[in-house]
N, C-alpha and C. Protein backbone atom coordinates (compact mmCIF):
# COMPACT_ATOMS: atom_id res chain seq x y z
N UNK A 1 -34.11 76.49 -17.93
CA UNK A 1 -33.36 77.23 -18.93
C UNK A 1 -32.03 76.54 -19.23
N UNK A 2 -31.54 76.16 -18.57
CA UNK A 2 -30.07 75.21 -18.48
C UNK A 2 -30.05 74.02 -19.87
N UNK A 3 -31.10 73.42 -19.68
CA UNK A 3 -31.23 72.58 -20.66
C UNK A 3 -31.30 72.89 -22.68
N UNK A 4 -32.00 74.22 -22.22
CA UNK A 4 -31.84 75.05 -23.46
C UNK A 4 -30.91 75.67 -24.09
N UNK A 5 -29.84 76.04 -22.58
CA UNK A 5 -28.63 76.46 -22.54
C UNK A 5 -27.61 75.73 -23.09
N UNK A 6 -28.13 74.47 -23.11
CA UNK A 6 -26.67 73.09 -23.42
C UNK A 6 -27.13 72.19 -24.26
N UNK A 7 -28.17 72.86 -25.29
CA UNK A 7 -28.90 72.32 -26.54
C UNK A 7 -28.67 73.02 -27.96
N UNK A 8 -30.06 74.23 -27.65
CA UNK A 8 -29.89 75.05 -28.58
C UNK A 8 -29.21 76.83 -28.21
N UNK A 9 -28.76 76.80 -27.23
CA UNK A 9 -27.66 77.92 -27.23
C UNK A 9 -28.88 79.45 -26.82
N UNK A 10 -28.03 80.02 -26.23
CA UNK A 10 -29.06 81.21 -25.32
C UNK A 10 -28.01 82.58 -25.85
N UNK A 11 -28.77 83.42 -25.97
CA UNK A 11 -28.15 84.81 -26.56
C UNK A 11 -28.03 85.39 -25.19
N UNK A 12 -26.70 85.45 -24.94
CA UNK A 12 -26.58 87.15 -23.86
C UNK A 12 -25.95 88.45 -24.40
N UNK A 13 -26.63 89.12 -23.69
CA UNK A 13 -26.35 90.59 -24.27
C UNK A 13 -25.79 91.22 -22.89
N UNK A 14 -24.59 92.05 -23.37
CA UNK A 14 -23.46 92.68 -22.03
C UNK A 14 -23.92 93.73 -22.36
N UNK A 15 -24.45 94.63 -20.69
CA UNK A 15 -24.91 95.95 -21.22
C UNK A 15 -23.97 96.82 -20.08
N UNK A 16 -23.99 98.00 -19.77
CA UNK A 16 -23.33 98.63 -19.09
C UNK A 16 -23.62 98.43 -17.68
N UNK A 17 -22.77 97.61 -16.77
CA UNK A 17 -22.83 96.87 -15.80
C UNK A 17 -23.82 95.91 -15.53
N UNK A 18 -24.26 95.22 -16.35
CA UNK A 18 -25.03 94.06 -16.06
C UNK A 18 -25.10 93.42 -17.60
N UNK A 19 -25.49 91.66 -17.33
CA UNK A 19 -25.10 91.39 -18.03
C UNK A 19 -26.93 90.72 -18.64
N UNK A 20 -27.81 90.00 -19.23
CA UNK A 20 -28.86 89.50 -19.81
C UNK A 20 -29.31 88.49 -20.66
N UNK A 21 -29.94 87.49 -20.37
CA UNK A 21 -30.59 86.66 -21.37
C UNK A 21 -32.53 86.50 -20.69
N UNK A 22 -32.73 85.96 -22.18
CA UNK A 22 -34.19 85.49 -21.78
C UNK A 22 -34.36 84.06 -22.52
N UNK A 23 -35.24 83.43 -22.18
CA UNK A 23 -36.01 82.17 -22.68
C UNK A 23 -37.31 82.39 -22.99
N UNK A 24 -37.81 80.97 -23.28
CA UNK A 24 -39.53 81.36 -23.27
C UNK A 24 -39.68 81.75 -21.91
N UNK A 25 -39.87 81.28 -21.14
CA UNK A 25 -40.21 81.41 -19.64
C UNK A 25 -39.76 82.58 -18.71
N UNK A 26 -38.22 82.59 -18.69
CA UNK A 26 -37.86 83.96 -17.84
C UNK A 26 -36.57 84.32 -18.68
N UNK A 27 -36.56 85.51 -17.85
CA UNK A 27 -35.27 86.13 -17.91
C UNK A 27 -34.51 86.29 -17.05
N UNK A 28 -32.75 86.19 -17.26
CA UNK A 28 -32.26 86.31 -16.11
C UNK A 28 -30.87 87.41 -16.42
N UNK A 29 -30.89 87.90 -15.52
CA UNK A 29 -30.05 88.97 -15.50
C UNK A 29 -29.23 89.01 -14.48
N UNK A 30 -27.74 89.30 -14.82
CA UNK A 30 -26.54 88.52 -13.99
C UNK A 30 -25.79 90.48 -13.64
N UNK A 31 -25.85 90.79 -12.99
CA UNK A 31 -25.13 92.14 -12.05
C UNK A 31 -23.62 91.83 -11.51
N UNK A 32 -22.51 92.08 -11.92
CA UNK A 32 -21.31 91.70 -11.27
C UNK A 32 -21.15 92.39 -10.22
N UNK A 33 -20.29 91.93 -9.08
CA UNK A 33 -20.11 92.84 -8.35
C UNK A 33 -18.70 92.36 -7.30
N UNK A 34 -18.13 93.17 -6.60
CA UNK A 34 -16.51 92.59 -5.63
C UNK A 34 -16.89 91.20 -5.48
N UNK A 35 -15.78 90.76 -5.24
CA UNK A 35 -15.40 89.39 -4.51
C UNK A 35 -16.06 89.54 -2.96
N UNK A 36 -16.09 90.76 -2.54
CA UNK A 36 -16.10 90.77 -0.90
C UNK A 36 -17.44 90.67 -0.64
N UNK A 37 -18.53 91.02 -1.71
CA UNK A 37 -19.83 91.65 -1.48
C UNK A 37 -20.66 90.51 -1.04
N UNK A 38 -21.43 90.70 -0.06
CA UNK A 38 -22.21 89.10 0.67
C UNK A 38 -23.54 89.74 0.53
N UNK A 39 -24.72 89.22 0.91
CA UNK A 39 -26.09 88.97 0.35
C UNK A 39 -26.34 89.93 1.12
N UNK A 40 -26.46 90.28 2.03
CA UNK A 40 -26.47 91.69 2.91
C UNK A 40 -26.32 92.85 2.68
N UNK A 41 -25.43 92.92 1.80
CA UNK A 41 -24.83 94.61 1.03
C UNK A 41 -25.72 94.69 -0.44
N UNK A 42 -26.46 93.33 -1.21
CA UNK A 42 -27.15 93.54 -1.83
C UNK A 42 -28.86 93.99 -1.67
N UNK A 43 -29.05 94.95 -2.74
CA UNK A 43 -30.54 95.25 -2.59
C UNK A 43 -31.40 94.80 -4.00
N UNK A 44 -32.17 93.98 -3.61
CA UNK A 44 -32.73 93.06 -4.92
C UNK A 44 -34.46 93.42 -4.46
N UNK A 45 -35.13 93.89 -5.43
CA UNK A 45 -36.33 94.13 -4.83
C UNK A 45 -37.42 93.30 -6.15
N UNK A 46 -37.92 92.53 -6.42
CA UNK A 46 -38.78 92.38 -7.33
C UNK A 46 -40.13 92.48 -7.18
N UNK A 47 -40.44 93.08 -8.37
CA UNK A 47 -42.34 93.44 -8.43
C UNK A 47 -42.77 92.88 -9.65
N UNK A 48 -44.09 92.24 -9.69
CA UNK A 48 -44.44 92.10 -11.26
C UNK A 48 -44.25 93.13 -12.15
N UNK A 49 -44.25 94.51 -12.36
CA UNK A 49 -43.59 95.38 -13.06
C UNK A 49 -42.67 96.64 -12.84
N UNK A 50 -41.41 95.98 -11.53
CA UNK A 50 -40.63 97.11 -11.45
C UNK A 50 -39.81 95.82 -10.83
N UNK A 51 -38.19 96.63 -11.31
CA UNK A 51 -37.12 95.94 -10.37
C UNK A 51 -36.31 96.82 -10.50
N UNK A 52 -36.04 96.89 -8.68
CA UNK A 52 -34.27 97.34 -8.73
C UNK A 52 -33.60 96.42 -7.93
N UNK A 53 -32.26 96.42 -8.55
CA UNK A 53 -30.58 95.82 -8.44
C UNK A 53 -30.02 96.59 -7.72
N UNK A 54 -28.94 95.90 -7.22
CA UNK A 54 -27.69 97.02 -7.15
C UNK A 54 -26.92 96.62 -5.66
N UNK A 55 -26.17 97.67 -5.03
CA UNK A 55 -25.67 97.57 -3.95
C UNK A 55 -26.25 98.57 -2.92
N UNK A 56 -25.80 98.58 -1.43
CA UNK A 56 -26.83 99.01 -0.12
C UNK A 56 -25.65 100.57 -0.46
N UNK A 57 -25.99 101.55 -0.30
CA UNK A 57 -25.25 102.99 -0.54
C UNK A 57 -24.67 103.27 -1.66
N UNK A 58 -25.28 102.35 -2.62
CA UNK A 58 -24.85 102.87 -4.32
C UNK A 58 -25.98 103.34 -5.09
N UNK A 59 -25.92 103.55 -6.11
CA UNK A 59 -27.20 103.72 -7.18
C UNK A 59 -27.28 102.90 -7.58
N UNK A 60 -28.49 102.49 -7.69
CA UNK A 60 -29.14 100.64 -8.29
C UNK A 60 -28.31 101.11 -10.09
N UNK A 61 -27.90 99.60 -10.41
CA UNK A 61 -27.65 99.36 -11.39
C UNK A 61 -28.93 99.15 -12.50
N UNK A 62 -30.03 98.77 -12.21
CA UNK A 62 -30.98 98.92 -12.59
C UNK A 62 -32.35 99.29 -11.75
N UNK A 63 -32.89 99.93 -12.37
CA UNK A 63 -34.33 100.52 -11.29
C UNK A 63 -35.35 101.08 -12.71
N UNK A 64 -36.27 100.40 -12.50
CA UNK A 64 -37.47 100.99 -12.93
C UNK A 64 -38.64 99.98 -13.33
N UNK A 65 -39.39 100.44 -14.33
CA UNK A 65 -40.35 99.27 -15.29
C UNK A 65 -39.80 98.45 -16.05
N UNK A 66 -40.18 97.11 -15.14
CA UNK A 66 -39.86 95.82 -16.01
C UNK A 66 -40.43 96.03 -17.77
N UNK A 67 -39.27 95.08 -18.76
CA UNK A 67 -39.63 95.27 -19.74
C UNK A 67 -40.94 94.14 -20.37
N UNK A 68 -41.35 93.51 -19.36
CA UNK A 68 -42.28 92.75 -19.78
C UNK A 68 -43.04 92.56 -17.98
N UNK A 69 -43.85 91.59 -17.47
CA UNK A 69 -45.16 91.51 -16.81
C UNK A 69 -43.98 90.40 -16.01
N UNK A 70 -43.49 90.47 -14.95
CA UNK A 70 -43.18 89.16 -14.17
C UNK A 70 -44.08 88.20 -13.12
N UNK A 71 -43.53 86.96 -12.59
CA UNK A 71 -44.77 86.37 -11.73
C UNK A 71 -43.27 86.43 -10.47
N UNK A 72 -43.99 87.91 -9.78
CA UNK A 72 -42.72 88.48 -8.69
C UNK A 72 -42.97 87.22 -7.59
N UNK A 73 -43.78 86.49 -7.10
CA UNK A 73 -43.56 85.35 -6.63
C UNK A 73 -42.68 84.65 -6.55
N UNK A 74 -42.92 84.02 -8.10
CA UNK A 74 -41.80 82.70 -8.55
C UNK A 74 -40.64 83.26 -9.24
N UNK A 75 -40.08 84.37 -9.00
CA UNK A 75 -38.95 85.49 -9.32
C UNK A 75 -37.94 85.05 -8.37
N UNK A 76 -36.34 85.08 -8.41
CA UNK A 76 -35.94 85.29 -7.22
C UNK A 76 -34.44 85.88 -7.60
N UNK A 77 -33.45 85.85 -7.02
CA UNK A 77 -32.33 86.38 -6.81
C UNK A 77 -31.40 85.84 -6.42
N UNK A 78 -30.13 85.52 -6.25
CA UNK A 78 -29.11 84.50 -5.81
C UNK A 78 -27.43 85.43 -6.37
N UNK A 79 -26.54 85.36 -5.09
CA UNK A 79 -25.46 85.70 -5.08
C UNK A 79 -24.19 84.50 -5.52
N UNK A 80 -23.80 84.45 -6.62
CA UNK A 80 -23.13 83.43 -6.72
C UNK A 80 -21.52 84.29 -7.30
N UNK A 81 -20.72 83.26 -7.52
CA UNK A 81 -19.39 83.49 -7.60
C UNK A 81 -19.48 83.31 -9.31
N UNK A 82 -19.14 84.44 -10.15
CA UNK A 82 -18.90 84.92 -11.57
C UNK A 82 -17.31 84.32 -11.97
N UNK A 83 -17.93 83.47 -13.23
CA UNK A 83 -16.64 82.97 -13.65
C UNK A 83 -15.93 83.97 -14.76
N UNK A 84 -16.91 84.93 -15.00
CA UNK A 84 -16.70 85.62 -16.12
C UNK A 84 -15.62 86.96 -15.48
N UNK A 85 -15.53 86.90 -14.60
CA UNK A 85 -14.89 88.15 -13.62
C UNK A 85 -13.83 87.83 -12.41
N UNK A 86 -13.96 86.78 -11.99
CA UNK A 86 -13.46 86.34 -11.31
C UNK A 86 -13.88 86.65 -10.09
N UNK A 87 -15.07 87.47 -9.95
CA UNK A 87 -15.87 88.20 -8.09
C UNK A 87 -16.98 87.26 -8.08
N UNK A 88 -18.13 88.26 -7.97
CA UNK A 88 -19.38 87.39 -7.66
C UNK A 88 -20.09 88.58 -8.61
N UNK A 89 -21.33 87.49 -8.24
CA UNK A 89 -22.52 88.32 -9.61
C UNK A 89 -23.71 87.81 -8.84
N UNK A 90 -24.81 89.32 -9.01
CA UNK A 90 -26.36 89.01 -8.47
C UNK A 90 -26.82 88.43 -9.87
N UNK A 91 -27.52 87.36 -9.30
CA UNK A 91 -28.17 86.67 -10.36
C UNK A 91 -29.68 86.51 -10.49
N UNK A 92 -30.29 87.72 -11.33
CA UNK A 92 -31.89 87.50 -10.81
C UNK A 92 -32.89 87.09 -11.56
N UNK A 93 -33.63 85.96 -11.43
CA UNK A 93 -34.28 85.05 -12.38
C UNK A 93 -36.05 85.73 -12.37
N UNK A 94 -36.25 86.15 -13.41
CA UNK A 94 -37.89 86.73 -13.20
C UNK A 94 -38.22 86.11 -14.41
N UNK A 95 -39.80 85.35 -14.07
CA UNK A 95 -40.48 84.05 -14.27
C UNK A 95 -41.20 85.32 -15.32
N UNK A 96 -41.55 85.28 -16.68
CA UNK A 96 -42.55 85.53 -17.39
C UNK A 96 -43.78 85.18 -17.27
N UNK A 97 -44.82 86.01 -16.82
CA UNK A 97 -46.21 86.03 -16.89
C UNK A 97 -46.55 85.47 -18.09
N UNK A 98 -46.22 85.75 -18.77
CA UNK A 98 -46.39 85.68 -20.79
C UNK A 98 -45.41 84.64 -21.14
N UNK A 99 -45.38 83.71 -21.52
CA UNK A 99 -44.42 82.38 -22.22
C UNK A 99 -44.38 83.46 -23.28
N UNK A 100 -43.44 83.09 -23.60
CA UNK A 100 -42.98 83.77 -25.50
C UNK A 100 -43.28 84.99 -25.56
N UNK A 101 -43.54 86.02 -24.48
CA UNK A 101 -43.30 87.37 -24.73
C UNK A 101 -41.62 87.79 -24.87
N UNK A 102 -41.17 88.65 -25.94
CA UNK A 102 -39.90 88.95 -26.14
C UNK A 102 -39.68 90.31 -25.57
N UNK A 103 -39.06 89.80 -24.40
CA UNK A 103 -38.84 91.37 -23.85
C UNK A 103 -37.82 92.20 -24.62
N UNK A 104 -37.69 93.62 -24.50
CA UNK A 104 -36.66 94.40 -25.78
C UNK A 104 -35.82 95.36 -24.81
N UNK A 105 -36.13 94.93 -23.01
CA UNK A 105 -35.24 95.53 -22.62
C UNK A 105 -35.60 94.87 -21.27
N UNK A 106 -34.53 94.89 -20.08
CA UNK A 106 -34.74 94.35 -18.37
C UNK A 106 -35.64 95.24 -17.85
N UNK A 107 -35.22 96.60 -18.50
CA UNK A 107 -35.64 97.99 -17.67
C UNK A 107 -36.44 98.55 -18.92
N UNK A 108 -37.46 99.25 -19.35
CA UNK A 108 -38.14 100.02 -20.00
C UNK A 108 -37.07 100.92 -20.23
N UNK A 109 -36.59 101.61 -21.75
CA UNK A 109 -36.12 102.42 -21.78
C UNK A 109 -34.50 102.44 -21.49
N UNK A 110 -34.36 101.41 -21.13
CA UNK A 110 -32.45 101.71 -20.84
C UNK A 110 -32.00 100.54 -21.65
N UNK A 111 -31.14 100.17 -22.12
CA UNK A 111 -30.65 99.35 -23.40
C UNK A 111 -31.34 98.47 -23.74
N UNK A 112 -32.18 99.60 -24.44
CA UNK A 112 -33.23 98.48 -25.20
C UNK A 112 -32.19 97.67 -26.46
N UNK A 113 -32.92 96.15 -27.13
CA UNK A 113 -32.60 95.51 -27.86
C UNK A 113 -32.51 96.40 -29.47
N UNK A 114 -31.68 95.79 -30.36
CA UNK A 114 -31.77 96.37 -31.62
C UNK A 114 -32.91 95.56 -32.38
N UNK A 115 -33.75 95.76 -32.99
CA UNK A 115 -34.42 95.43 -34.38
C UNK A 115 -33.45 94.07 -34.81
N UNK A 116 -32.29 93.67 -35.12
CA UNK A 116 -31.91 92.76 -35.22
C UNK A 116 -31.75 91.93 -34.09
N UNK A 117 -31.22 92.20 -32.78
CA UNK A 117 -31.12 91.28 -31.53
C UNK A 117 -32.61 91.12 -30.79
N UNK A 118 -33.37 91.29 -31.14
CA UNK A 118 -34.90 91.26 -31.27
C UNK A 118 -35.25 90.03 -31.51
N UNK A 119 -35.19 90.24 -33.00
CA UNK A 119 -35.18 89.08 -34.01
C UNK A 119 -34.44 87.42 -33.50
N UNK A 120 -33.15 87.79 -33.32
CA UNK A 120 -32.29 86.40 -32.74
C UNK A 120 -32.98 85.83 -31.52
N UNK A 121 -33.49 86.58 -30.52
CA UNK A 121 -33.93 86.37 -29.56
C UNK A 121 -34.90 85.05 -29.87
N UNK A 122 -35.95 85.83 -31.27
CA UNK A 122 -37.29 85.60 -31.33
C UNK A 122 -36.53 83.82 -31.93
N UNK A 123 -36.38 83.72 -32.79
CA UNK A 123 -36.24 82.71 -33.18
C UNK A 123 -35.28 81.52 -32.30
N UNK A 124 -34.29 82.42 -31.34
CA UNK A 124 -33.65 81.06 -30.12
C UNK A 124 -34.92 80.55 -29.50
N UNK A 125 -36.23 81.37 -29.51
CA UNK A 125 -37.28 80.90 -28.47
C UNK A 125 -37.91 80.16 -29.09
N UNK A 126 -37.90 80.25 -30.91
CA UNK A 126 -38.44 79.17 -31.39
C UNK A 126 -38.10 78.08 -31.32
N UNK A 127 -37.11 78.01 -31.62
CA UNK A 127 -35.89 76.54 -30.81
C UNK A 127 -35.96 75.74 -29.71
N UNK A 128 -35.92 77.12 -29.02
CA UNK A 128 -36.45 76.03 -27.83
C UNK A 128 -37.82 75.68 -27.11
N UNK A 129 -39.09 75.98 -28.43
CA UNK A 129 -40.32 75.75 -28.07
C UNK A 129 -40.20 74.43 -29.05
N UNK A 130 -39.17 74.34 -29.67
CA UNK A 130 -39.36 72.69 -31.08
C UNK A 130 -38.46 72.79 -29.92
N UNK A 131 -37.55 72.33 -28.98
CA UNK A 131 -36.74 71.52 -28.20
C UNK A 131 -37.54 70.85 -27.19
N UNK A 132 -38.91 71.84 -26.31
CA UNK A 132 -39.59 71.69 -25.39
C UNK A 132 -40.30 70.48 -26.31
N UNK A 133 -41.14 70.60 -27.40
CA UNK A 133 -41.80 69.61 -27.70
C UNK A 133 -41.31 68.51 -28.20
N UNK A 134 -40.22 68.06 -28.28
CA UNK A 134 -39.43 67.20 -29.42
C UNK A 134 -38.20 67.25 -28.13
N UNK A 135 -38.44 66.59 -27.51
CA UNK A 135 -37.10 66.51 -26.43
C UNK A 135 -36.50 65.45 -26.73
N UNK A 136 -36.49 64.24 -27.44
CA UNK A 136 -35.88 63.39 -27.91
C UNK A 136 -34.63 63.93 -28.84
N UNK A 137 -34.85 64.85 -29.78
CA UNK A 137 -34.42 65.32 -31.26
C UNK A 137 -32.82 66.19 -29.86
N UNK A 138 -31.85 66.66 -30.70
CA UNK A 138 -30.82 67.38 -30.85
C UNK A 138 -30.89 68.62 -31.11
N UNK A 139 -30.74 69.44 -30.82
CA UNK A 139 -30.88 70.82 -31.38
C UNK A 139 -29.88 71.65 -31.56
N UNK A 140 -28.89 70.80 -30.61
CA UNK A 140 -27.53 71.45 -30.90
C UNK A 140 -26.97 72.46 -32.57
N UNK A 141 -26.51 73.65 -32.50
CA UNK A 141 -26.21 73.71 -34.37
C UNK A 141 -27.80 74.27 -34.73
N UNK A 142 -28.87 74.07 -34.14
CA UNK A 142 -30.22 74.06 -35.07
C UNK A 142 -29.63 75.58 -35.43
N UNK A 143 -30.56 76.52 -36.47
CA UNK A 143 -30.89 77.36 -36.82
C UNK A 143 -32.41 77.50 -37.02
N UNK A 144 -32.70 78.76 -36.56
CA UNK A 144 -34.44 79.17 -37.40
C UNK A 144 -34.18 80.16 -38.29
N UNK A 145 -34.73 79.57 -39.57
CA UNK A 145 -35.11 80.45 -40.69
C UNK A 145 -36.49 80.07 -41.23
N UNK A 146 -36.82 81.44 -41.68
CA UNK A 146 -37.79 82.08 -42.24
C UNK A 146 -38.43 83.59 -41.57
N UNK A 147 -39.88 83.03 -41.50
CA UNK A 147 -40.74 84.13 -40.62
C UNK A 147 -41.18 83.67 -39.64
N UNK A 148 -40.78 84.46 -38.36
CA UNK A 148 -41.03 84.06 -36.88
C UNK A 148 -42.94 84.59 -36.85
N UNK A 149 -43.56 83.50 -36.53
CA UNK A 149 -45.14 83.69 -36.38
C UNK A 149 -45.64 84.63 -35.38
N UNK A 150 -46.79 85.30 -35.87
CA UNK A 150 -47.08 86.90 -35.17
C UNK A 150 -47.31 86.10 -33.78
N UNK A 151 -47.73 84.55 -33.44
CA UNK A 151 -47.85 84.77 -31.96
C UNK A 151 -47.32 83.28 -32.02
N UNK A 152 -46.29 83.23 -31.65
CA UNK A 152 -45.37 82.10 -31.16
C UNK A 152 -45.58 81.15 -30.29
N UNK A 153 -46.50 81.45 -28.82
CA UNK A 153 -47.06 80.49 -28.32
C UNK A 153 -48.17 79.83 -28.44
N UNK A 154 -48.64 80.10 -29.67
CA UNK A 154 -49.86 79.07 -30.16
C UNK A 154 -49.24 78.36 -31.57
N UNK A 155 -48.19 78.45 -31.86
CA UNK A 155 -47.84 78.43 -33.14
C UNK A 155 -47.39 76.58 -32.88
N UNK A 156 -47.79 75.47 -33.91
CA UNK A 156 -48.09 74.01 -34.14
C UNK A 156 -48.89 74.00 -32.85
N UNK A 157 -48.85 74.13 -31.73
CA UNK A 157 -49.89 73.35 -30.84
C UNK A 157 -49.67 74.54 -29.51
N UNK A 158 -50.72 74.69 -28.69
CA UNK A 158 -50.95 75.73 -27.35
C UNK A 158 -49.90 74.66 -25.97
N UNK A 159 -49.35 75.74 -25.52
CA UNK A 159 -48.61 75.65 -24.29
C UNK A 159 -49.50 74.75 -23.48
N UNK A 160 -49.04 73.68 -22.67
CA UNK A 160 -49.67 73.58 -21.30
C UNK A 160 -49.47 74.40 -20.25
C-alpha cells in the first residue's frame, strides 16, 4: 500500500476515534491511543468477519461485522508511535478476501461512507490498479474520470 501511498495518493477518512483507509488489497485502520499504552493494554482480535479494537477495561472502539470478508490470517495489528497526535496508534491491517471490493464502512453500520466518498474511494482503486499494471508510468496528480466499471477487477485484464 505504501507505494500507492507515494504515487497516486490514498483517501483517509477521520471517524470518531479512529482513523481509515483502504486499497485494492486491504484496509487499514489506525486507533489513537496515550503515549503510555504498550501492546499489553491493547485488545485487537481479528476474524474474517468481525473485529474488535480498543483498550483492556474500556469499550472497544470498534466491535462488530467487518464491512467486507477479511483473510484473518494474513490480517495483523501493530502498535506504533502516531505522528498525527503525538502518542501512539493501533494500527490494524486486514488483507481483503475480494481485491477491489469497496468497503463502505470498518464496522457494518457505524460510519458508513457517503455516496460521494464511495465513489473517490472507487476510482483511487482505479489508479492504483493502472499503477499496479503500468509501474513504469507516474501517477502522481493522476485523476479518474468517467464511469467506474460495474466490476473493477476484471476491468482491461484479470488480477493474478
Amino acid at each position: 500500500m505504501s507505494n500507492f501511498q507515494e504515487k497516486a495518493g490514498v483517501l483517509e477518512y477521520e471517524r470518531d476515534g479512529y482513523r481509515w483507509t483502504q486499497s485494492v488489497r486491504e484496509v487499514m485502520v489506525m486507533v489513537p491511543v496515550p503515549k503510555s499504552t504498550r501492546g499489553r493494554d491493547v485488545v485487537c482480535e481479528i476474524g474474517s468477519k468481525r473485529l474488535k479494537v480498543g483498550l483492556k477495561n474500556a469499550t472497544p472502539v470498534l466491535e462488530g461485522e467487518l464491512g467486507g470478508v477479511a483473510v484473518a490470517d494474513d490480517s495483523l495489528w501493530a502498535l506504533e508511535d502516531d505522528d498525527k497526535t503525538e502518542g501512539k496508534v493501533i494500527v490494524v491491517t486486514l488483507q481483503k478476501v475480494k481485491a477491489h471490493d469497496t468497503w463502505s464502512a470498518v464496522v457494518k453500520g457505524k460510519d458508513e461512507l457517503s455516496v460521494v466518498e464511495a465513489e473517490e474511494i472507487k476510482k483511487k482503486q482505479m489508479l492504483e490498479k493502472f499503477q499496479n499494471e503500468h509501474p513504469g508510468f507516474d501517477f502522481s496528480g493522476a485523476e479518474f474520470s468517467g464511469q467506474i466499471p460495474d466490476d473493477p477487477a476484471s476491468f482491461c485484464r484479470p488480477e493474478s
